[in-house]
C-alpha atoms as a PDB file:
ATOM      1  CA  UNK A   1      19.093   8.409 -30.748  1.00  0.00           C
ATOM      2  CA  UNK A   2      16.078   7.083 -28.868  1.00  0.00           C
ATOM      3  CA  UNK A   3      16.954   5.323 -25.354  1.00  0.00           C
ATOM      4  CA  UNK A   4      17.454   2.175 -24.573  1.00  0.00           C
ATOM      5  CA  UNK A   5      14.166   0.401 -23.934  1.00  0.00           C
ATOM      6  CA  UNK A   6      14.643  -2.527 -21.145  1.00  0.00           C
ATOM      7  CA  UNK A   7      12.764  -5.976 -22.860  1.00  0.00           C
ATOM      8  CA  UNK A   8      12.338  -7.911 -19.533  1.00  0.00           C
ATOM      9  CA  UNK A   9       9.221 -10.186 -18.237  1.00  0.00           C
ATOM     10  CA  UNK A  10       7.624  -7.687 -15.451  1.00  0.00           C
ATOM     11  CA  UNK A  11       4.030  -7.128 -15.926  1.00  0.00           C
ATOM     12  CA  UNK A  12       3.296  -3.933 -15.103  1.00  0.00           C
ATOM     13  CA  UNK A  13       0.190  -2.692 -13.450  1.00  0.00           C
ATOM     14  CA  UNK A  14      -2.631  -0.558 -15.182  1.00  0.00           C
ATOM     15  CA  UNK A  15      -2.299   2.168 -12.428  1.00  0.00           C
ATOM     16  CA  UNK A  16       1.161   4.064 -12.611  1.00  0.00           C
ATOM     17  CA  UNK A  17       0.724   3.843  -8.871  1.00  0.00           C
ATOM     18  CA  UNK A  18      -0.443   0.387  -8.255  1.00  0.00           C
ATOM     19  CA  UNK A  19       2.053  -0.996  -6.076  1.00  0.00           C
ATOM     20  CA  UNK A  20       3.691  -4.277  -7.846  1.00  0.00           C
ATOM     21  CA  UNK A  21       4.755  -6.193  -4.945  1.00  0.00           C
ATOM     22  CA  UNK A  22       3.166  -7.546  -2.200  1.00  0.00           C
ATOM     23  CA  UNK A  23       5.519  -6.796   0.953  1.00  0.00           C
ATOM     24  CA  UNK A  24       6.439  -9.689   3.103  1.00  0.00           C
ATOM     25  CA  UNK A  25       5.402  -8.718   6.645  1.00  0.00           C
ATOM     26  CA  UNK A  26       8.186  -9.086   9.285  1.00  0.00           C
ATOM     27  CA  UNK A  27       7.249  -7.109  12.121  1.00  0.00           C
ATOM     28  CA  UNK A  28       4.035  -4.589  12.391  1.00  0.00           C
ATOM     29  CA  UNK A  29       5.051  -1.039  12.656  1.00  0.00           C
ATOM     30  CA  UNK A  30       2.730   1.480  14.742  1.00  0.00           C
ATOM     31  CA  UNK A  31       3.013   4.801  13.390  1.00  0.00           C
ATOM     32  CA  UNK A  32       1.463   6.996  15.682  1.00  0.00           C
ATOM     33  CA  UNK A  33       1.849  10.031  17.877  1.00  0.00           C
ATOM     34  CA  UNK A  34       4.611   7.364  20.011  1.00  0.00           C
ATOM     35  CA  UNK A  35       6.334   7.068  16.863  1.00  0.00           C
ATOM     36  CA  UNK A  36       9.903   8.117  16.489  1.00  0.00           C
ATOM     37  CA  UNK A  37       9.678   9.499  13.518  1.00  0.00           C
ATOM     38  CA  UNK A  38      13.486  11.269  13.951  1.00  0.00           C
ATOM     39  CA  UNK A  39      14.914   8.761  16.475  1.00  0.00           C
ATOM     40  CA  UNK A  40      17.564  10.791  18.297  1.00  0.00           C
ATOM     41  CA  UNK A  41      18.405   7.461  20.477  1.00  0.00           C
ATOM     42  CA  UNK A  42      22.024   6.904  20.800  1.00  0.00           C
ATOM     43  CA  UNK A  43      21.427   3.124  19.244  1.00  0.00           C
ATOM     44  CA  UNK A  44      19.491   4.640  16.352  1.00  0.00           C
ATOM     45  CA  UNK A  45      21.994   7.009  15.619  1.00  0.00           C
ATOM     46  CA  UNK A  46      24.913   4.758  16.087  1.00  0.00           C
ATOM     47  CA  UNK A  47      23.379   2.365  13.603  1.00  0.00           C
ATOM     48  CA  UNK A  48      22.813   5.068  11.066  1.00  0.00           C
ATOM     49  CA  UNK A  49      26.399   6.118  11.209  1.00  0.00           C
ATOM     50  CA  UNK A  50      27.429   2.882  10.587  1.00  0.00           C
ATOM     51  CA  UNK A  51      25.102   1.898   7.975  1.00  0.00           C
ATOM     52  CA  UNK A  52      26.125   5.282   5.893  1.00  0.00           C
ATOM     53  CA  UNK A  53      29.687   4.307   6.615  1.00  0.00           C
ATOM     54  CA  UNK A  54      29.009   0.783   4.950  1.00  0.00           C
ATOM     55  CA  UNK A  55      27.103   2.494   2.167  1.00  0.00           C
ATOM     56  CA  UNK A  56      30.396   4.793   1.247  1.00  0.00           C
ATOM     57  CA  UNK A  57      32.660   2.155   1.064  1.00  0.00           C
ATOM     58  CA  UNK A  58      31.187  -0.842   0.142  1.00  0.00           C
ATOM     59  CA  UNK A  59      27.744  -0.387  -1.096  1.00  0.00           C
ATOM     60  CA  UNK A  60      28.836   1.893  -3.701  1.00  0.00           C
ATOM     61  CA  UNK A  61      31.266  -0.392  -5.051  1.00  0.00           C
ATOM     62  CA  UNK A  62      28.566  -3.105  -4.853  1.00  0.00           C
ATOM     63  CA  UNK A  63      26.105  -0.886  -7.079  1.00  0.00           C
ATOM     64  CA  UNK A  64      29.027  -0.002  -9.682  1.00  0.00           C
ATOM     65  CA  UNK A  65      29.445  -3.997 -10.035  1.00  0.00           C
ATOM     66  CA  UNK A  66      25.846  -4.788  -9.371  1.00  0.00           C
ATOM     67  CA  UNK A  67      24.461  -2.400 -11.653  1.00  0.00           C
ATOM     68  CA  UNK A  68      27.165  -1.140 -14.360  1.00  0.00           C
ATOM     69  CA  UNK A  69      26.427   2.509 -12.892  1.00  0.00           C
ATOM     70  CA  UNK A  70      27.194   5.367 -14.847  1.00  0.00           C
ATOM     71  CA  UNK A  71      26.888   8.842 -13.568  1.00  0.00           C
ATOM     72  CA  UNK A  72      26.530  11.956 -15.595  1.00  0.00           C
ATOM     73  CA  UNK A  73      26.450  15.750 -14.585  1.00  0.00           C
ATOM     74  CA  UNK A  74      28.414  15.958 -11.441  1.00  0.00           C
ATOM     75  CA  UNK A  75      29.666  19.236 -12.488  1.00  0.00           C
ATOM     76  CA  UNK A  76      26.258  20.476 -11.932  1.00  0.00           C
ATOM     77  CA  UNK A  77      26.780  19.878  -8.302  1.00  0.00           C
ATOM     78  CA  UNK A  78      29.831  21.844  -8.392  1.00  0.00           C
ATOM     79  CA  UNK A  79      28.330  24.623 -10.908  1.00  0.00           C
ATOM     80  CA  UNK A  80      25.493  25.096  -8.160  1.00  0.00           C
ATOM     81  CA  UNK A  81      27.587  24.467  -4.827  1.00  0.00           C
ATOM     82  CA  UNK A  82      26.284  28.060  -2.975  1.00  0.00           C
ATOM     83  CA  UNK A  83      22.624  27.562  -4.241  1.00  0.00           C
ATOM     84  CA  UNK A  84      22.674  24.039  -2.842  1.00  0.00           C
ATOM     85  CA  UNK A  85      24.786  24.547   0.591  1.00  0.00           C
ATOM     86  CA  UNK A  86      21.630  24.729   2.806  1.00  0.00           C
ATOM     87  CA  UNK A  87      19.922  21.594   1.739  1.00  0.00           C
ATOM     88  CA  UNK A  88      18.036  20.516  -1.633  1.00  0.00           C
ATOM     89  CA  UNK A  89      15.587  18.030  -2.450  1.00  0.00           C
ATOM     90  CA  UNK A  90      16.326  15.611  -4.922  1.00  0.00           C
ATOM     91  CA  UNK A  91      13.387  14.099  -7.248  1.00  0.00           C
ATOM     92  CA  UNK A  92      14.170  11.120  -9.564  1.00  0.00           C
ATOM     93  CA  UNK A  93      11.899   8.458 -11.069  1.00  0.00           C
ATOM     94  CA  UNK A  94      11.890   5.016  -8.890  1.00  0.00           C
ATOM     95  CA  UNK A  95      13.056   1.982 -10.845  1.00  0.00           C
ATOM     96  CA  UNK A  96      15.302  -0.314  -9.093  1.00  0.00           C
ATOM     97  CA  UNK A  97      15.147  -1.571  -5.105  1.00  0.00           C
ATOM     98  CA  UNK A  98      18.631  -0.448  -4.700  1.00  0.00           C
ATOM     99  CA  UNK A  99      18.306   3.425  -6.311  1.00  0.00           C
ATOM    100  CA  UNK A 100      18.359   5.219  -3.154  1.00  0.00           C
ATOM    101  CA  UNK A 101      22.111   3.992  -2.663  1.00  0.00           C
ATOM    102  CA  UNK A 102      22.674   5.437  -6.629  1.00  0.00           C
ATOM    103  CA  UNK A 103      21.111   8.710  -5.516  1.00  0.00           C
ATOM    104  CA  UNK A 104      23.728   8.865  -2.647  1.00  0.00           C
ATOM    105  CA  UNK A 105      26.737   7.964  -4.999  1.00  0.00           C
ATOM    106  CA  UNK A 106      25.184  10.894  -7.478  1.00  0.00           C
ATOM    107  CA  UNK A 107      25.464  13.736  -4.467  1.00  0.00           C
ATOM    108  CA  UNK A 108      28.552  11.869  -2.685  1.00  0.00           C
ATOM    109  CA  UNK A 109      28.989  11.760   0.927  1.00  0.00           C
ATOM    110  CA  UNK A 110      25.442  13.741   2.292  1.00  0.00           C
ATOM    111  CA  UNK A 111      23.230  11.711   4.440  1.00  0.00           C
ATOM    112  CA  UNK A 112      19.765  12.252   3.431  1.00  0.00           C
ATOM    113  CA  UNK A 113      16.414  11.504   4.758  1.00  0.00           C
ATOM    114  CA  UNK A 114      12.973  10.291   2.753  1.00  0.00           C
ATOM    115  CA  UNK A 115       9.199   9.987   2.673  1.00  0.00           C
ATOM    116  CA  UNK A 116       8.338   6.229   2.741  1.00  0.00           C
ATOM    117  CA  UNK A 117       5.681   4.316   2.795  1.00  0.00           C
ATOM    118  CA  UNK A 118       4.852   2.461   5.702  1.00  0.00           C
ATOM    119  CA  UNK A 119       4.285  -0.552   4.607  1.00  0.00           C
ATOM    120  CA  UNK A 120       7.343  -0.819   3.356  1.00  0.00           C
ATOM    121  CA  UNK A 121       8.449  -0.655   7.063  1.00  0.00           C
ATOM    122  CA  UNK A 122       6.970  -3.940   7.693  1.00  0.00           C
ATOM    123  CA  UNK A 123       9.171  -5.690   5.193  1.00  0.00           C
ATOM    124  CA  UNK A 124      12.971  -7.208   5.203  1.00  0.00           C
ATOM    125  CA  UNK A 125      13.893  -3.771   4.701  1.00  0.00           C
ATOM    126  CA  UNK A 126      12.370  -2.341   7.371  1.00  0.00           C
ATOM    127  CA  UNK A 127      15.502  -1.366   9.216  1.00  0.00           C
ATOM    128  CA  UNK A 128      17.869  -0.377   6.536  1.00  0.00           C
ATOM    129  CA  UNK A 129      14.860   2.023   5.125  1.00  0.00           C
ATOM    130  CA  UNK A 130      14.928   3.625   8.728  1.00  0.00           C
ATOM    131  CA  UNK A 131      18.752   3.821   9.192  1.00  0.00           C
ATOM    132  CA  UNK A 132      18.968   5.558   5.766  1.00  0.00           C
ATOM    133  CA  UNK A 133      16.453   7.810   6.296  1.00  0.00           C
ATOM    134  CA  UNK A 134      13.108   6.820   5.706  1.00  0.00           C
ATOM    135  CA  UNK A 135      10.254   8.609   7.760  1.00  0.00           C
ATOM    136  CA  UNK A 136       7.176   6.549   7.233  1.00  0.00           C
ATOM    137  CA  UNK A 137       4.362   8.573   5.763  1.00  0.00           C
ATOM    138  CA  UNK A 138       1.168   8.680   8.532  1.00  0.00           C
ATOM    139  CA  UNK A 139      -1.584   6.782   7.301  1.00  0.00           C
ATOM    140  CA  UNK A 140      -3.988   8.611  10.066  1.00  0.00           C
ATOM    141  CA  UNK A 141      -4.471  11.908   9.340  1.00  0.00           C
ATOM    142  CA  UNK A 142      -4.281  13.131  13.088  1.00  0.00           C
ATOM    143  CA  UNK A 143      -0.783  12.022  12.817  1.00  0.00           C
ATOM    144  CA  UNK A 144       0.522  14.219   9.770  1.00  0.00           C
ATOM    145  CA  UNK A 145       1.736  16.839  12.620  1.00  0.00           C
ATOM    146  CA  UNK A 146       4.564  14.676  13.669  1.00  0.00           C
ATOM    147  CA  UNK A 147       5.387  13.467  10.359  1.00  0.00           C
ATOM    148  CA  UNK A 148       5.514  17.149   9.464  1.00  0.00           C
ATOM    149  CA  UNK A 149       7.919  18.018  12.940  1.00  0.00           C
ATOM    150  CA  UNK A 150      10.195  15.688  11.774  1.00  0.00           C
ATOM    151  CA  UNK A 151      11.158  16.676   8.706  1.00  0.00           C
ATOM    152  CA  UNK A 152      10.598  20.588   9.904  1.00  0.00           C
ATOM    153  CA  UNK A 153      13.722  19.520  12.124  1.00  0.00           C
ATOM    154  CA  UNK A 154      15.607  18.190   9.355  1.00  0.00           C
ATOM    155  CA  UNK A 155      15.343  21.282   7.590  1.00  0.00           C
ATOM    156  CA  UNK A 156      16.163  23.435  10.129  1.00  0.00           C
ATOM    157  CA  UNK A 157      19.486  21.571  10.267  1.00  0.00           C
ATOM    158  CA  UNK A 158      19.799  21.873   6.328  1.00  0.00           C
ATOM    159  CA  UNK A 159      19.859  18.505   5.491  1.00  0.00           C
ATOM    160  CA  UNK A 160      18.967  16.959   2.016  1.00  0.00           C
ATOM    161  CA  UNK A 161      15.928  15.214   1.220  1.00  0.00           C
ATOM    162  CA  UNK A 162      14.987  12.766  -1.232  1.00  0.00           C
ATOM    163  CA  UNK A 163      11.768  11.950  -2.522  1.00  0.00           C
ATOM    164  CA  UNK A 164      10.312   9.110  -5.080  1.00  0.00           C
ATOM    165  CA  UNK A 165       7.343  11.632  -7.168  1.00  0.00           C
ATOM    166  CA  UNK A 166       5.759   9.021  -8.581  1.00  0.00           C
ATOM    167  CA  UNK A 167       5.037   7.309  -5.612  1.00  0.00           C
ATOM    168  CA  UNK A 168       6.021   3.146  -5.577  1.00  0.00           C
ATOM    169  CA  UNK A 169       8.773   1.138  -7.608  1.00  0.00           C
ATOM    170  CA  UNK A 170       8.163  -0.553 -11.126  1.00  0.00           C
ATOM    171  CA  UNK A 171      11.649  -1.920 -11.991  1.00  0.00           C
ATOM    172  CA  UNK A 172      13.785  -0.870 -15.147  1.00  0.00           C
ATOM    173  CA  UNK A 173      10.609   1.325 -15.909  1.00  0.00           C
ATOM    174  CA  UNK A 174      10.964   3.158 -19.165  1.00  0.00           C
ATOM    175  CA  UNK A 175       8.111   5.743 -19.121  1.00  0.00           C
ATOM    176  CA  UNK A 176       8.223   8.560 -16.487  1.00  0.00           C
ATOM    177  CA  UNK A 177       5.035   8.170 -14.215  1.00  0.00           C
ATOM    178  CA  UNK A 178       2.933  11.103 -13.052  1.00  0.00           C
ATOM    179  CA  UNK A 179       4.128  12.333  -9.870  1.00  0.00           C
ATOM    180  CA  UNK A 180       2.234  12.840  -6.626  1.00  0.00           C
ATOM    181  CA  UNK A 181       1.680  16.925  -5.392  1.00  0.00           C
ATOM    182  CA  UNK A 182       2.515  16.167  -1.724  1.00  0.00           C
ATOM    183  CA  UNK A 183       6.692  16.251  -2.772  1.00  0.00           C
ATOM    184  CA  UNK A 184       6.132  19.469  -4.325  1.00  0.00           C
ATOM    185  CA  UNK A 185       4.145  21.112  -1.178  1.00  0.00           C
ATOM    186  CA  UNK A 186       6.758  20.030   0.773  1.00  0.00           C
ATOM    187  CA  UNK A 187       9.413  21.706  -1.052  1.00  0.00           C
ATOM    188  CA  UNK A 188       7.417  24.747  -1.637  1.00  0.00           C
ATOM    189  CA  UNK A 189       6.829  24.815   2.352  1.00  0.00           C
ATOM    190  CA  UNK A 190      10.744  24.211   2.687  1.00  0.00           C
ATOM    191  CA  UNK A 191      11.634  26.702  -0.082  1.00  0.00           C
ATOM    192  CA  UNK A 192      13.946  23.979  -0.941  1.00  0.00           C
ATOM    193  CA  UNK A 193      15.369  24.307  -4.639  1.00  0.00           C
ATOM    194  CA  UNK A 194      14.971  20.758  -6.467  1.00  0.00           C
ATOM    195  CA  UNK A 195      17.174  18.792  -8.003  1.00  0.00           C
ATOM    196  CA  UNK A 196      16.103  16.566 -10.803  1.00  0.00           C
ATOM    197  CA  UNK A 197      17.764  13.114 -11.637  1.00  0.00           C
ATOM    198  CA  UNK A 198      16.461  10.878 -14.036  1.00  0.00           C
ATOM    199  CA  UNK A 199      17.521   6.661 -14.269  1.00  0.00           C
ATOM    200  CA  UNK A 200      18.049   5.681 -17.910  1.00  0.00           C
ATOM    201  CA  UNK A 201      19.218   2.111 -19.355  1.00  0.00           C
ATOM    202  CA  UNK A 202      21.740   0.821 -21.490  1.00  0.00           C
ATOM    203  CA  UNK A 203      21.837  -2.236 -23.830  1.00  0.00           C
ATOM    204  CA  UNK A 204      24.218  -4.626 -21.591  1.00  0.00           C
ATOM    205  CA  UNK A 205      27.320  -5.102 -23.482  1.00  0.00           C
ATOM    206  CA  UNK A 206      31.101  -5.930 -22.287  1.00  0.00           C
ATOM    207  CA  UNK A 207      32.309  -5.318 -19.938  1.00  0.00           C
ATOM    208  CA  UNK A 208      29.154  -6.511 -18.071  1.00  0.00           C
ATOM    209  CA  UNK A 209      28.062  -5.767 -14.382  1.00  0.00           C
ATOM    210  CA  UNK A 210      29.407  -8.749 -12.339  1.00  0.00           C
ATOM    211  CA  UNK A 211      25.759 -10.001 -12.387  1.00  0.00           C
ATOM    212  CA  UNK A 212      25.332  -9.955 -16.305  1.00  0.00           C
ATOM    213  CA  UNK A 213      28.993 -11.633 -16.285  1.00  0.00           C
ATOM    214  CA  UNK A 214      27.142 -14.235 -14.016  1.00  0.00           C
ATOM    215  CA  UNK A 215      23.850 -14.085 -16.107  1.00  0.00           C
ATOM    216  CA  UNK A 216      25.948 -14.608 -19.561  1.00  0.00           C
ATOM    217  CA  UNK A 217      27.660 -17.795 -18.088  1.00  0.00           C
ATOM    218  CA  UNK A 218      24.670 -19.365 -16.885  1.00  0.00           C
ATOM    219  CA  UNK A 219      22.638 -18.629 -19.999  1.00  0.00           C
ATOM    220  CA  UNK A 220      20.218 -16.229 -18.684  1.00  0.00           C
ATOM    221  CA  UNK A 221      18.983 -12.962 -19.744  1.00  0.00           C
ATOM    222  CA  UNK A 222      21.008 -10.321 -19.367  1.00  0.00           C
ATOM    223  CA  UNK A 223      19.855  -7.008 -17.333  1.00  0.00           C
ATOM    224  CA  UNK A 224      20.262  -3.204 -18.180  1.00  0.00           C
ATOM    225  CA  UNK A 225      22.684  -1.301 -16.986  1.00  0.00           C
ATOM    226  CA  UNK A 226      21.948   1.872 -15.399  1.00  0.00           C
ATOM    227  CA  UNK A 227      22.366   5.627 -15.776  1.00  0.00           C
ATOM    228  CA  UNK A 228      21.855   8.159 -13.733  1.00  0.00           C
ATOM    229  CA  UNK A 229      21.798  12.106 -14.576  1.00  0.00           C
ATOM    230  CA  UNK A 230      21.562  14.853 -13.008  1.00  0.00           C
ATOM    231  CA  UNK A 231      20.074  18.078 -13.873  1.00  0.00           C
ATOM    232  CA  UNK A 232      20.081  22.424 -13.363  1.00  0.00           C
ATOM    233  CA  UNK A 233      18.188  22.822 -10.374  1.00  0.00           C
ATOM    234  CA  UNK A 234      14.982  23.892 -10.566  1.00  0.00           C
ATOM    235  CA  UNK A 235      13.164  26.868  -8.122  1.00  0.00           C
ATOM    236  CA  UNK A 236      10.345  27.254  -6.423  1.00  0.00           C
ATOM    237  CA  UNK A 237       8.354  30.763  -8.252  1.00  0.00           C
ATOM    238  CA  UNK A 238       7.932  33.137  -5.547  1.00  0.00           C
ATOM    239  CA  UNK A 239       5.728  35.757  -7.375  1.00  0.00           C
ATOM    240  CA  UNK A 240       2.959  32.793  -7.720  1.00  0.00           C
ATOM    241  CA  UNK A 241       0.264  31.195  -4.913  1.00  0.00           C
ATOM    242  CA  UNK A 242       1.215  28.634  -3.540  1.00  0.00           C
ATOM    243  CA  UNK A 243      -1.164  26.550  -5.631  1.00  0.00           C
ATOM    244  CA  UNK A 244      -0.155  27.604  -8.356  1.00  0.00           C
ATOM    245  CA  UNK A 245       3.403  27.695  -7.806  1.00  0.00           C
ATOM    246  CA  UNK A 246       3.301  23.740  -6.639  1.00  0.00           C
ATOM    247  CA  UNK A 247       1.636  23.194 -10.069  1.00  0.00           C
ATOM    248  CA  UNK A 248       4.369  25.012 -11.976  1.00  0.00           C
ATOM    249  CA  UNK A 249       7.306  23.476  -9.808  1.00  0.00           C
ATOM    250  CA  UNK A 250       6.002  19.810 -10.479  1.00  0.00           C
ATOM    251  CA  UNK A 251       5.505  20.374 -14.129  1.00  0.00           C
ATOM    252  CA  UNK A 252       8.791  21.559 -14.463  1.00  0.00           C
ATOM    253  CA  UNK A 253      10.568  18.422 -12.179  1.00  0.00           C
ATOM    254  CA  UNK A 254       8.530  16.251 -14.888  1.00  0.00           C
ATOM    255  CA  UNK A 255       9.537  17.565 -18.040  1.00  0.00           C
ATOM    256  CA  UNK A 256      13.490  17.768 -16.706  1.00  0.00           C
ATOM    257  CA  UNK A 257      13.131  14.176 -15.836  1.00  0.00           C
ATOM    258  CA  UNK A 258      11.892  12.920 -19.117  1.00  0.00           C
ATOM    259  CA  UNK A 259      14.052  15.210 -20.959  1.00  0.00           C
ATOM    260  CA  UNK A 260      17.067  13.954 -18.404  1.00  0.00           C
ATOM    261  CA  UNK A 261      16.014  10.220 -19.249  1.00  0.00           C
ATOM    262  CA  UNK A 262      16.060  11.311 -23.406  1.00  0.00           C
ATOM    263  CA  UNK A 263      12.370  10.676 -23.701  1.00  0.00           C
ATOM    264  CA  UNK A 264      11.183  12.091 -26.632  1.00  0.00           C
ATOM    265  CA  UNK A 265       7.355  11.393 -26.636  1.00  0.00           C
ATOM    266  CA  UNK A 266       6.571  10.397 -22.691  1.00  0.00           C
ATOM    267  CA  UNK A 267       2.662   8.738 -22.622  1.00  0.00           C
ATOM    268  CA  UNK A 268       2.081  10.703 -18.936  1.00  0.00           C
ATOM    269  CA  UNK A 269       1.559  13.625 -18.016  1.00  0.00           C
ATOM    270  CA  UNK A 270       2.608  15.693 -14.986  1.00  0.00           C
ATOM    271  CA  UNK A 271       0.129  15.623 -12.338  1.00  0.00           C
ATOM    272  CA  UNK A 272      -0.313  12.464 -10.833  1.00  0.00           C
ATOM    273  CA  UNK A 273      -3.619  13.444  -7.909  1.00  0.00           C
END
């Protein structure tokens, strides 16, 4: 059976990496060598305590209701438990402003970390993007070092790390966009193995997501629910260059994530630089 193909009003950009959405500007962040890119203050880390504490109990309720999730392939979490002990990366397509929390639900109780872009600092979400995890990507190149310490610390301390391939959000996205080689470097230089998850739709029917319940009474269109799978992690080739071995490790992240989503002909390919 072909997947469920969301008929909604966004206008989607030419460029499968043309950012859709013009950020509204808050506050300026300056991402330089002062930067803290892992902020070890005790405010920062209090905050992020609490905000992962708020995000176990009730922001994955609010997703279940928000969104109608549906999670498939837990086991493989289990199934893998002593290959994944000392930290993964996790690699999904990026459809929805809210799944980063779904990712979390999908791996259950690990606080994670994340590339982001730092304009996306500047926005409303600003603060919850740091407090999650987010570690703004450099946009001088003299300042790639510390982005680089940063998450060469969190891997040291095994933690997990998430990353968005194809680079920006287009919401309920069917397609899987061609993903950026920077993730892959970084779990080749990490040795990390990679976990693929792909989001998928399905046709709203009852019972609806809270909002589609809302949606339905006020005579409005109603909006996908989600799901989100997980598949068999996938390793880095040590017998390759590392090159070569990137190019192999991407290709392989793509075709489980279109396969994952139940794709059958996807329109991009791989590489995506």
């Amino acid at each position: 059976m072909d997947p469920y193909v969301p008929q909604l009003n966004f206008v989607y950009p030419d460029k499968p990496d043309e950012r859709m959405f013009v950020v509204k500007v808050k506050r300026k962040a300056i991402v330089d060598e002062h930067y803290p890119f892992l902020n070890k203050s005790f405010r920062f880390r209090f905050m992020r305590g609490f905000i992962y504490c708020a995000i176990y109990t009730l922001a994955f309720i609010f997703i279940w209701v928000r969104l109608g999730l549906k999670i498939e392939g837990r086991e493989i979490l289990r199934k893998h438990r002593k290959l994944l002990k000392n930290g993964a990366m996790t690699v999904s397509n990026h459809v929805h402003r809210w799944d980063f929390l779904c990712i979390l639900k999908a791996i259950r109780y690990r606080s994670m970390y994340f590339p982001a872009w730092k304009g996306n600092l500047d926005g409303p979400d600003g603060n919850l993007i740091r407090y999650t995890g987010g570690i703004p990507i450099p946009e001088e190149i003299r300042t790639i070092s510390y982005f680089n310490k940063a998450f060469d610390e969190i891997r040291e301390k095994k933690k997990w790390i998430h990353a968005y391939a194809e680079g920006c959000m287009f919401p309920y996205y069917q397609p899987i966009r061609p993903f950026k080689k920077g993730v892959f470097s970084m779990a080749h230089r990490y040795n990390l193995p990679i976990l693929p998850l792909a989001f998928s739709y399905r046709k709203p029917n009852i019972p609806y997501s809270l909002v589609n319940l809302y949606r339905s009474i006020m005579g409005k269109q109603k909006l996908p629910m989600i799901t989100l799978r997980i598949g068999e992690p996938l390793l880095i080739d040590p017998n390759l260059p590392r090159k070569e071995a990137v190019q192999k490790i991407r290709k392989e992240c793509h075709e489980a994530i279109v396969r994952l989503a139940g794709i059958g002909n996807n329109q991009y390919p791989a590489e995506g630089d």
